[in-house]
C-alpha atoms as a PDB file:
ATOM      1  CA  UNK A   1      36.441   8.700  17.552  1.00  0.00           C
ATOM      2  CA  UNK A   2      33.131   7.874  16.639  1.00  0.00           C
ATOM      3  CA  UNK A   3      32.672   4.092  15.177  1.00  0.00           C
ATOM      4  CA  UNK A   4      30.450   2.831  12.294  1.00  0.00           C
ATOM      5  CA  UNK A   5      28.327  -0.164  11.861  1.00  0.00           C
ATOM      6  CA  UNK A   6      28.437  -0.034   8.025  1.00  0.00           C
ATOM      7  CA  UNK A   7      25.597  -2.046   5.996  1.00  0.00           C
ATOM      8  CA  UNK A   8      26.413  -5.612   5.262  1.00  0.00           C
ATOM      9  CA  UNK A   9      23.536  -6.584   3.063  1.00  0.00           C
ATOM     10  CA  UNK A  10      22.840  -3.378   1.524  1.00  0.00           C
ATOM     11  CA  UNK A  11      22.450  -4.419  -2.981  1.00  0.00           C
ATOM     12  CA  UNK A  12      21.416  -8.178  -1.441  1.00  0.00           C
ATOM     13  CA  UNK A  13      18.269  -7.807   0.840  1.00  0.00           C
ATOM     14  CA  UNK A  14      17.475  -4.586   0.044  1.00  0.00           C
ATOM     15  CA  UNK A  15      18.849  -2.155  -2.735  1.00  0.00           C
ATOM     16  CA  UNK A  16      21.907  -0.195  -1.617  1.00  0.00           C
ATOM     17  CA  UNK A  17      21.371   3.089  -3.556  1.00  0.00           C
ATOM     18  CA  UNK A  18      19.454   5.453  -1.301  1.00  0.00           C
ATOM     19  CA  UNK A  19      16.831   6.631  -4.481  1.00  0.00           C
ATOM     20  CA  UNK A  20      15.873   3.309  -4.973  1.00  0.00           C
ATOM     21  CA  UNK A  21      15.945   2.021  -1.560  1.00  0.00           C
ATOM     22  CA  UNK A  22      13.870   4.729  -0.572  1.00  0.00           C
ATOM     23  CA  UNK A  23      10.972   4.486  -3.085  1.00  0.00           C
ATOM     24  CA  UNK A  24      10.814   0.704  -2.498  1.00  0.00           C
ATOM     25  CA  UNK A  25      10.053   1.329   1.283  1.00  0.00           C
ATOM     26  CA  UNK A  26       7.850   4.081   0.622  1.00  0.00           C
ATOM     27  CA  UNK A  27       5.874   2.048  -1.914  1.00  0.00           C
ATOM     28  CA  UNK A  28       5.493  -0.621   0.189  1.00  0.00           C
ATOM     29  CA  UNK A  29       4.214   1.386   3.203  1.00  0.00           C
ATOM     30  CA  UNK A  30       1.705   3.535   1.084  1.00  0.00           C
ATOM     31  CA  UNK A  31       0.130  -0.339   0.126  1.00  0.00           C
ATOM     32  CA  UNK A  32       0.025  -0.851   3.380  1.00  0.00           C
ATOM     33  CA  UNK A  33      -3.069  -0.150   5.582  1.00  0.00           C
ATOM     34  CA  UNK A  34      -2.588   2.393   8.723  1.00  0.00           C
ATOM     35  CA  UNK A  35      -3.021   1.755  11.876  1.00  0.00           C
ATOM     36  CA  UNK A  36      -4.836   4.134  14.193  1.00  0.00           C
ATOM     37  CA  UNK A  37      -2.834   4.256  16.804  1.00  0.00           C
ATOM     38  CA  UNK A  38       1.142   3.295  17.038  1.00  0.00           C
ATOM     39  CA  UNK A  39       2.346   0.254  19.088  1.00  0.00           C
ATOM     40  CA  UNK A  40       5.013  -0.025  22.027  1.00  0.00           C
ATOM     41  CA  UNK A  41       6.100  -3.464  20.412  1.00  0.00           C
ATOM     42  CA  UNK A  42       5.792  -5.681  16.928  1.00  0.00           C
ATOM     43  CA  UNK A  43       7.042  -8.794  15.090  1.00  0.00           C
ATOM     44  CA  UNK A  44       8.413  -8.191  11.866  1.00  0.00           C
ATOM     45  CA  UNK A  45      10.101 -10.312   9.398  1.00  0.00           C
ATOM     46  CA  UNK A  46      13.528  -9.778   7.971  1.00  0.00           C
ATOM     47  CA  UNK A  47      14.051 -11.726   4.934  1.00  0.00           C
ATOM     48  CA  UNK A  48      14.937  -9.799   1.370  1.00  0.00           C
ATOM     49  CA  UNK A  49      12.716  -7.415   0.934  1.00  0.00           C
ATOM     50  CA  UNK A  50      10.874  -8.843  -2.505  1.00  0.00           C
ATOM     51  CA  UNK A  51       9.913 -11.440   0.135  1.00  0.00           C
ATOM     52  CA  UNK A  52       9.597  -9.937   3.198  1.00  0.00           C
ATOM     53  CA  UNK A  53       9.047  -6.275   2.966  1.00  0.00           C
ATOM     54  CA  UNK A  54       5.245  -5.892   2.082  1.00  0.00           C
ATOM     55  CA  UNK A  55       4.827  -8.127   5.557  1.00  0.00           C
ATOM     56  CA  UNK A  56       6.952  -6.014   7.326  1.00  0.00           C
ATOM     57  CA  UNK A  57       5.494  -2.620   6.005  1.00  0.00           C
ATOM     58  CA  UNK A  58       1.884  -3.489   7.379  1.00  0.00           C
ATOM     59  CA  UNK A  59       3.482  -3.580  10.937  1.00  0.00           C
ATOM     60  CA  UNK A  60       6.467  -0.264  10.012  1.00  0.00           C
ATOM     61  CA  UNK A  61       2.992   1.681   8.502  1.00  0.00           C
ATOM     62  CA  UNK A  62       1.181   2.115  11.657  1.00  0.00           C
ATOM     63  CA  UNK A  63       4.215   4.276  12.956  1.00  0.00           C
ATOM     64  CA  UNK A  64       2.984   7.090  10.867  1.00  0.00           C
ATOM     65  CA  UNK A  65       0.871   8.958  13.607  1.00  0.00           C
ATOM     66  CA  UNK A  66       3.924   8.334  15.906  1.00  0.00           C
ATOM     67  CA  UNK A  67       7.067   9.941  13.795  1.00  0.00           C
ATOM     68  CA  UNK A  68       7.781  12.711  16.460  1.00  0.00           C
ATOM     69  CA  UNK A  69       7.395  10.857  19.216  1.00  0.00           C
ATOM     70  CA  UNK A  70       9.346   7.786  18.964  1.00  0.00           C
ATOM     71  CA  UNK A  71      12.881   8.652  19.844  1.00  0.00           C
ATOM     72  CA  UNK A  72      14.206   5.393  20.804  1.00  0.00           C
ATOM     73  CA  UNK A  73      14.113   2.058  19.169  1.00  0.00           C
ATOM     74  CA  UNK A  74      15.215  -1.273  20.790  1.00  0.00           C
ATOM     75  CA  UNK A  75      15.713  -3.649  18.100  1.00  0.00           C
ATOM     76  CA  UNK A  76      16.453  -7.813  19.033  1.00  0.00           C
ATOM     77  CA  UNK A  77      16.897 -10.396  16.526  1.00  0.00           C
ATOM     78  CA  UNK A  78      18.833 -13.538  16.069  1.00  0.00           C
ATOM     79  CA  UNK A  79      21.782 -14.269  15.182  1.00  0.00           C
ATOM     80  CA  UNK A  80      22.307 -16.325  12.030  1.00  0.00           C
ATOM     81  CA  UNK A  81      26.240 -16.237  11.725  1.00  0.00           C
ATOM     82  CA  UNK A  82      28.016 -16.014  14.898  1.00  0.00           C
ATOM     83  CA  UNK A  83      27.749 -17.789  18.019  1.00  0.00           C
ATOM     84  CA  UNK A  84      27.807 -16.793  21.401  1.00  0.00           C
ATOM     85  CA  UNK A  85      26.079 -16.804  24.897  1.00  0.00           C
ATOM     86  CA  UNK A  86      23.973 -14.225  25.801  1.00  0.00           C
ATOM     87  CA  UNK A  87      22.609 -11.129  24.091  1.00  0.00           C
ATOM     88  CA  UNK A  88      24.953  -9.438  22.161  1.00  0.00           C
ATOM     89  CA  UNK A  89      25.288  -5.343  22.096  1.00  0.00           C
ATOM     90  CA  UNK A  90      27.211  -3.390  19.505  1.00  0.00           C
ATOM     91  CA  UNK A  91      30.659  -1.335  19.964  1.00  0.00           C
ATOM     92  CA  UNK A  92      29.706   0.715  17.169  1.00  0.00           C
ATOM     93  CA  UNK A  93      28.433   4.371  17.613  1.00  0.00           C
ATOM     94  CA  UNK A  94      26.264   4.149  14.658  1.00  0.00           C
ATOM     95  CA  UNK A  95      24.555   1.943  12.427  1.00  0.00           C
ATOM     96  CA  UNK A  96      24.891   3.326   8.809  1.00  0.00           C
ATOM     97  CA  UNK A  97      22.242   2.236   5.739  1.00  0.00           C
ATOM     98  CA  UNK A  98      22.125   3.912   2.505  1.00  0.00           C
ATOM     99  CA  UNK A  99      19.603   6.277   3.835  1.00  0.00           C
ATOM    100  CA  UNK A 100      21.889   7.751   6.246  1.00  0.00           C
ATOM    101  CA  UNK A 101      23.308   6.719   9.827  1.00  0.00           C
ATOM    102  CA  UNK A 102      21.604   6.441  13.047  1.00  0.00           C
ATOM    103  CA  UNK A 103      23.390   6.993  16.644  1.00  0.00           C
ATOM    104  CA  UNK A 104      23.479   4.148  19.128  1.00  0.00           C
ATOM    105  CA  UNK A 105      22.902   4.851  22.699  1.00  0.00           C
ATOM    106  CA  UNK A 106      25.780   3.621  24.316  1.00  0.00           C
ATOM    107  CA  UNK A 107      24.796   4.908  27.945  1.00  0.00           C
ATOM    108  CA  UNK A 108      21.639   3.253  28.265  1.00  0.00           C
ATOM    109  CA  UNK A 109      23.234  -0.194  26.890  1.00  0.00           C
ATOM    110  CA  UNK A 110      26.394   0.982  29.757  1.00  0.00           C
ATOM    111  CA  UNK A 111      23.224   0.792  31.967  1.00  0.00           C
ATOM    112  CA  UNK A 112      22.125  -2.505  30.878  1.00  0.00           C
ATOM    113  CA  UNK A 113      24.779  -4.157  30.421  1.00  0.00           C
ATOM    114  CA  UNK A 114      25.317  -3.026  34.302  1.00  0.00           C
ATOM    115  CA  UNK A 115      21.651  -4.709  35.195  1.00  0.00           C
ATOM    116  CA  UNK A 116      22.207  -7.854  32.621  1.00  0.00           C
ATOM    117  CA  UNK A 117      25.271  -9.332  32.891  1.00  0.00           C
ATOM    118  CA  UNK A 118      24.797 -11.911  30.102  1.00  0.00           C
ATOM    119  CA  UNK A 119      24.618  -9.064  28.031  1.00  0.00           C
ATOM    120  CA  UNK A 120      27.755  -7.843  26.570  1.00  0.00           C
ATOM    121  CA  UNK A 121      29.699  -5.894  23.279  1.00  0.00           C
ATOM    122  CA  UNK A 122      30.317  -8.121  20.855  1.00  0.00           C
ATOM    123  CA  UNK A 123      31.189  -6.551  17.228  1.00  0.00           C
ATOM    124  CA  UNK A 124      31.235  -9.916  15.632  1.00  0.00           C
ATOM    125  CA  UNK A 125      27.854 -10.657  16.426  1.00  0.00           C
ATOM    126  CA  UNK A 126      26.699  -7.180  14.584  1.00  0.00           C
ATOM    127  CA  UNK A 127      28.982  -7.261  11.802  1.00  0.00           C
ATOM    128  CA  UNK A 128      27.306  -9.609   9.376  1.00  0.00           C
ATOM    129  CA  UNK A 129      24.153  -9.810  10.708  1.00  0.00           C
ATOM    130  CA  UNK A 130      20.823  -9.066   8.357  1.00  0.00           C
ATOM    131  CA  UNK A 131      17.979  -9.971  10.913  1.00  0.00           C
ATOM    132  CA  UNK A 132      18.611  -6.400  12.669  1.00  0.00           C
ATOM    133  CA  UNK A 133      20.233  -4.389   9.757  1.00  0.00           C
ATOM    134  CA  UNK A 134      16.906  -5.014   7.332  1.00  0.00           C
ATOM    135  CA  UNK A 135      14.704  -3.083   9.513  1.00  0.00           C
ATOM    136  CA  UNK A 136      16.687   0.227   9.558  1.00  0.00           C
ATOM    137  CA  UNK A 137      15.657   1.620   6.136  1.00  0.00           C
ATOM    138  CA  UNK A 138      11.753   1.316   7.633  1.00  0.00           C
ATOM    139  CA  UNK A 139      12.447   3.095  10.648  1.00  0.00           C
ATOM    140  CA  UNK A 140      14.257   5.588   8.879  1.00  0.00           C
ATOM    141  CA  UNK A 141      11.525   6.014   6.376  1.00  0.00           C
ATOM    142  CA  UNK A 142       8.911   6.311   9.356  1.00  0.00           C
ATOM    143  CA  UNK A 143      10.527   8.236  11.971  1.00  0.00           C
ATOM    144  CA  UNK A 144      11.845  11.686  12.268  1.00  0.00           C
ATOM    145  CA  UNK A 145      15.186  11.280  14.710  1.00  0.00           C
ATOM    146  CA  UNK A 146      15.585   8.171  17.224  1.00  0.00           C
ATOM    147  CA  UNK A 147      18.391   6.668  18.984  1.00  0.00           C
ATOM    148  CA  UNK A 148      18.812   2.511  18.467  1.00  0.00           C
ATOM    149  CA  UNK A 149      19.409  -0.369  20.825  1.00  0.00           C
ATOM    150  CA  UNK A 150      20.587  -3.115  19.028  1.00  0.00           C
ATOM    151  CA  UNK A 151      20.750  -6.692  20.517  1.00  0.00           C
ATOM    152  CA  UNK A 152      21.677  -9.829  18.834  1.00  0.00           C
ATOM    153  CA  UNK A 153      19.881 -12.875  20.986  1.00  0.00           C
ATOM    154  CA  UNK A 154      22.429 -15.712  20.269  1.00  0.00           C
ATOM    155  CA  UNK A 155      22.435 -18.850  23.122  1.00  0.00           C
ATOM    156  CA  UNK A 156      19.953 -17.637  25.356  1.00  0.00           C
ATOM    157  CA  UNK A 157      16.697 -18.240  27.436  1.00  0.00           C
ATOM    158  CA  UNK A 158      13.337 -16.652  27.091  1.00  0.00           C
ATOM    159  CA  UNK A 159      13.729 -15.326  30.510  1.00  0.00           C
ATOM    160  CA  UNK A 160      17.122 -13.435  29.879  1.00  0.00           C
ATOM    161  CA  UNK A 161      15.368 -12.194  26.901  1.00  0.00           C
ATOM    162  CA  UNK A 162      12.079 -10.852  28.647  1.00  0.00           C
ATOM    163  CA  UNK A 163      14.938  -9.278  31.287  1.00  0.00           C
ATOM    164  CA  UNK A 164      16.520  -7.113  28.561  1.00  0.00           C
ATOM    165  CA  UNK A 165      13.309  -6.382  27.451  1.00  0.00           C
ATOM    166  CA  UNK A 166      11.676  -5.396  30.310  1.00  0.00           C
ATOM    167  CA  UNK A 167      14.647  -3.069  31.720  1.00  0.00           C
ATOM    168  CA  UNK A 168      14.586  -1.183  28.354  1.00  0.00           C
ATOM    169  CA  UNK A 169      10.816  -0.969  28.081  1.00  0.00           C
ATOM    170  CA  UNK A 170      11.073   2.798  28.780  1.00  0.00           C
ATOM    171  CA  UNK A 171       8.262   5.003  28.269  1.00  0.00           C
ATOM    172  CA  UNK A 172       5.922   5.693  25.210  1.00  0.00           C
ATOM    173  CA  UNK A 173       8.603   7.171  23.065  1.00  0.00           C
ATOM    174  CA  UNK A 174      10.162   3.622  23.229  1.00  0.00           C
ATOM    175  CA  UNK A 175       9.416   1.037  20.617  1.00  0.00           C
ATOM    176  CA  UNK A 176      10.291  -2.614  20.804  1.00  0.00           C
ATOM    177  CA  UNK A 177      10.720  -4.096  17.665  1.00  0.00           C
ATOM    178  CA  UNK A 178      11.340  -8.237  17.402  1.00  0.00           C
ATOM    179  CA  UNK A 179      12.658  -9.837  14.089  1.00  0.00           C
ATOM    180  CA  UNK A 180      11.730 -13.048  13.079  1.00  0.00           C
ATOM    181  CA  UNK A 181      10.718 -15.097  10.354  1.00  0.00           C
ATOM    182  CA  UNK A 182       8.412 -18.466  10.621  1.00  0.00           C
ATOM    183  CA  UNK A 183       8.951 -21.654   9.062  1.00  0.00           C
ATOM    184  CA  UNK A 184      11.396 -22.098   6.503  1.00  0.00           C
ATOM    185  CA  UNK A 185      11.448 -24.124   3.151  1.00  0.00           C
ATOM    186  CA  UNK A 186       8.221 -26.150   3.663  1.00  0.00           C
ATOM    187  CA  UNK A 187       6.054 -26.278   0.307  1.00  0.00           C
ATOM    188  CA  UNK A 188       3.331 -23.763   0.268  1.00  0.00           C
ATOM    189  CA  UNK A 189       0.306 -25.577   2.008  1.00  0.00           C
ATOM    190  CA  UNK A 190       2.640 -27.412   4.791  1.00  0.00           C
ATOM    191  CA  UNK A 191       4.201 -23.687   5.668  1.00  0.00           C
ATOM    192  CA  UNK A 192       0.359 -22.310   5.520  1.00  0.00           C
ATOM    193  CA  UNK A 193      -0.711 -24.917   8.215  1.00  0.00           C
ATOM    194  CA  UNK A 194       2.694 -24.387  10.132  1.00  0.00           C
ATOM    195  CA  UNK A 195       2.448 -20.564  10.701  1.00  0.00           C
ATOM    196  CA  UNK A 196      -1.123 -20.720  11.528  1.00  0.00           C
ATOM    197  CA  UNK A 197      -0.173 -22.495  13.951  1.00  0.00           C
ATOM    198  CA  UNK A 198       2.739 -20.227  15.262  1.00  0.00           C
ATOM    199  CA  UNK A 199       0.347 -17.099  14.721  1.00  0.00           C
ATOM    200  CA  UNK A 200      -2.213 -18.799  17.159  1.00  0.00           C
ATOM    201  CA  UNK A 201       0.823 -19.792  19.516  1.00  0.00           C
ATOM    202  CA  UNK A 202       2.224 -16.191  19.784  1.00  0.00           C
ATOM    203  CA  UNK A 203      -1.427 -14.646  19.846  1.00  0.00           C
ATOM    204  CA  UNK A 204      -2.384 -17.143  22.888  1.00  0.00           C
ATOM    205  CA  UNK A 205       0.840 -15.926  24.417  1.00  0.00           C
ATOM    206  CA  UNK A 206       2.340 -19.399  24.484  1.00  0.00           C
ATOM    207  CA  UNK A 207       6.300 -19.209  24.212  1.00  0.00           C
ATOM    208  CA  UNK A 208       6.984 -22.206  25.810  1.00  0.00           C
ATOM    209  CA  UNK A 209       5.511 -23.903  22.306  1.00  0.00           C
ATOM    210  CA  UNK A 210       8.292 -21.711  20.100  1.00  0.00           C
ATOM    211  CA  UNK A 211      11.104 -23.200  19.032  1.00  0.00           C
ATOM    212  CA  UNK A 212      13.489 -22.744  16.025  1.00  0.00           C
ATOM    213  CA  UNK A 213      11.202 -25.039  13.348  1.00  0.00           C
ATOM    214  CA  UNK A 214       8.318 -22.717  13.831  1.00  0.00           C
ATOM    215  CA  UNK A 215      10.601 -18.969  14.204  1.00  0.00           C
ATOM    216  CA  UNK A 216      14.082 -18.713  13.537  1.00  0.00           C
ATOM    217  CA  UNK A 217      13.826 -15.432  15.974  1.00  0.00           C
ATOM    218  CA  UNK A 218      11.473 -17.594  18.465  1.00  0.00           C
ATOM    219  CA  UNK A 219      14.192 -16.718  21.271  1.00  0.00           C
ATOM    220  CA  UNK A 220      13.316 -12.909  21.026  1.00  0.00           C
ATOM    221  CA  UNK A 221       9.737 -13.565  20.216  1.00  0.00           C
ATOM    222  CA  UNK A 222       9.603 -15.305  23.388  1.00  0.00           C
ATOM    223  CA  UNK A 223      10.985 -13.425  25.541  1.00  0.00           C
ATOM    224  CA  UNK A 224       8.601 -10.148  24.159  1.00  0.00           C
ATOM    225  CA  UNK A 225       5.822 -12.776  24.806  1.00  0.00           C
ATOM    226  CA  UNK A 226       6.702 -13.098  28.123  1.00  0.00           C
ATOM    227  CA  UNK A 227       6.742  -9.672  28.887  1.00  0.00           C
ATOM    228  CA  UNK A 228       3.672  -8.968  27.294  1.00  0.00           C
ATOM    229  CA  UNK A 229       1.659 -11.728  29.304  1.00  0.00           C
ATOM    230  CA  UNK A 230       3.158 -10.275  32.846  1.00  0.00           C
ATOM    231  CA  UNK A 231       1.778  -7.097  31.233  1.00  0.00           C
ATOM    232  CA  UNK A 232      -1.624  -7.918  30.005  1.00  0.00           C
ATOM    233  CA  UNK A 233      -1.014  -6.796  27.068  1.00  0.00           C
ATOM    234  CA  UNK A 234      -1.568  -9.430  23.589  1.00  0.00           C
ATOM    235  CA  UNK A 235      -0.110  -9.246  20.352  1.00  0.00           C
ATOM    236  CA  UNK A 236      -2.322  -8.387  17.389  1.00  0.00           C
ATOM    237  CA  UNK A 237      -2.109 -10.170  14.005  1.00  0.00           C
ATOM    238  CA  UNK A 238      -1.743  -7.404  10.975  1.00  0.00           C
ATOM    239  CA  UNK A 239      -0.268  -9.669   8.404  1.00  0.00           C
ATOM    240  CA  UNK A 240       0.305 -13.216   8.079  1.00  0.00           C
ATOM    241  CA  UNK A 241       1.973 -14.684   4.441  1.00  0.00           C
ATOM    242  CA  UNK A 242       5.433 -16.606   3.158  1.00  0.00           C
ATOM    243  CA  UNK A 243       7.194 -15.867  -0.123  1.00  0.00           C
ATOM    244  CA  UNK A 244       4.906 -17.604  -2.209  1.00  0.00           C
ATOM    245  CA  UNK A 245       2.519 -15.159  -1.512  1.00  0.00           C
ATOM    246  CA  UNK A 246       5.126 -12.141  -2.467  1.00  0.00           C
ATOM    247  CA  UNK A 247       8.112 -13.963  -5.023  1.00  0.00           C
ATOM    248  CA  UNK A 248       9.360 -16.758  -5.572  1.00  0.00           C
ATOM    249  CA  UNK A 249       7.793 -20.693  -6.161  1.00  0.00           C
ATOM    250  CA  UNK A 250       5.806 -22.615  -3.820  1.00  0.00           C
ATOM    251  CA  UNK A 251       7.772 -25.404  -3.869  1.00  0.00           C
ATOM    252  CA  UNK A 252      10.324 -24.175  -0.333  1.00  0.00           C
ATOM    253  CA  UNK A 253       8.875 -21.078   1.303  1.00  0.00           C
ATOM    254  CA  UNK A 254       9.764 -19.262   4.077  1.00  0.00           C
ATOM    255  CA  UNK A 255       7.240 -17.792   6.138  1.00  0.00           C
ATOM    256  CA  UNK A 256       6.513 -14.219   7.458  1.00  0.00           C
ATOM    257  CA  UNK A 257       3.947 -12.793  10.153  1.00  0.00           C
ATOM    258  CA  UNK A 258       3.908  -9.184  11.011  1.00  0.00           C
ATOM    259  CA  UNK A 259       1.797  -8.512  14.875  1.00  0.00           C
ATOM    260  CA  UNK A 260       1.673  -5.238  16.834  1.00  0.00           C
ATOM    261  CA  UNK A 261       1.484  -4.746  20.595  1.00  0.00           C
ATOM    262  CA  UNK A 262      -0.528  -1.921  22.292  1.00  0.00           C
ATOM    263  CA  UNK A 263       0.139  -1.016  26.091  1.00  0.00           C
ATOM    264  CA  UNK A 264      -3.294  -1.159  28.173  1.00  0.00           C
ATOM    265  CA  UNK A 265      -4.458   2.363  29.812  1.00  0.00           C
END
């Protein structure tokens, strides 16, 4: 019987009717500038999207030129409501949104859960969870048909992160996408010096300065850092703004950065 992961912040981050939620993504990625060519890995935020989402979209846009030929996306974030050791993987089948449901591949996370034995299925983890679940509507809006790999990163090391990573790296239909948000409820000039700060720490390929003041998803972030640096390859900066740049006050602001990753010829 096939299982569902059914949307848990659907009508809170993001607007659960499929119309709406559809022309809010595709107005934010036509504002969005295009890449010319499509990354193996970004950082994307995943805070509501008044907040979030035009960040997010200047990363999702440059996945235009690559909607064909994308047919697997590994997807890591933190978690925010459950704890645990280890990365956790889903028992669901598929993850549902309001724009329709996408298939989990269960035999290549049988495979790494084989290779990564802090790696296990843990529903809890995946239940509640908005840092993964916020990104689905973009990906469905940008691709044409892809298979997901959804890890949670709860009480884990950079290294154990950059394993995962690196055994799922795949070839270039496989994207990598981190989720993360910078600092959180600074005022407006305090979280501007913060996250320049962070951007210039991710960019130098420095995760050994992360921690969870500067990224809630610095666990994730540094493990893709770490893989990137054994792989020459550095993150680009596309967008870099909090919420008092897209709603809200600038009293308490959380931060956002959006960066894209290109594999070397």
């Amino acid at each position: 019987m096939t299982t569902i992961r059914n949307p848990a912040v659907a009508g809170m981050f993001y607007p659960g009717e499929a119309g709406v939620l559809r022309s809010d993504v595709d107005t934010m990625l036509a504002d969005a500038a295009v890449a010319e060519k499509p990354p193996k890995a970004m950082i994307v935020p995943h805070a509501g999207y008044i907040y979030s989402g035009p960040v997010a979209a200047t990363a999702y846009a440059s996945l235009r030129a690559a909607h064909d030929s994308i047919s697997t996306v590994v997807l890591l974030g933190p978690s925010h409501r459950v704890y645990f050791q280890g990365l956790a993987a889903p028992e669901a089948d598929q993850f549902a949104t309001p724009l329709g449901t996408i298939p989990v591949d269960q035999q290549r996370i049988d495979r790494l859960l084989a290779a990564c034995p802090f790696v296990t299925r843990h529903a809890a983890a995946h239940a509640r969870e908005h840092s993964l679940e916020v990104h689905l509507p973009f990906l469905q809006a940008q691709l044409d048909a892809f298979a997901l790999i959804p890890l949670v990163v709860g009480d884990a090391t950079p290294e154990q992160v950059e394993q995962a990573i690196d055994y799922l790296w795949g070839d270039a239909g496989t994207l990598i996408v981190i989720s993360s948000d910078l600092s959180h409820y600074h005022d407006y000039a305090t979280a501007r010096r913060l996250d320049a700060d962070t951007a210039k720490t991710i960019e130098a390929l420095q995760p050994e300065r992360l921690d969870g003041n500067k990224a809630c998803g610095y666990l994730p972030v540094s493990g893709l850092l770490l893989t990137a640096r054994r792989r020459g390859i550095r993150p680009e900066r596309v967008d870099l703004r909090n919420s008092g740049d897209t709603a809200g006050p600038r009293d308490q602001v959380v931060g956002y950065g959006a960066w894209v990753l290109h594999e070397t010829a």
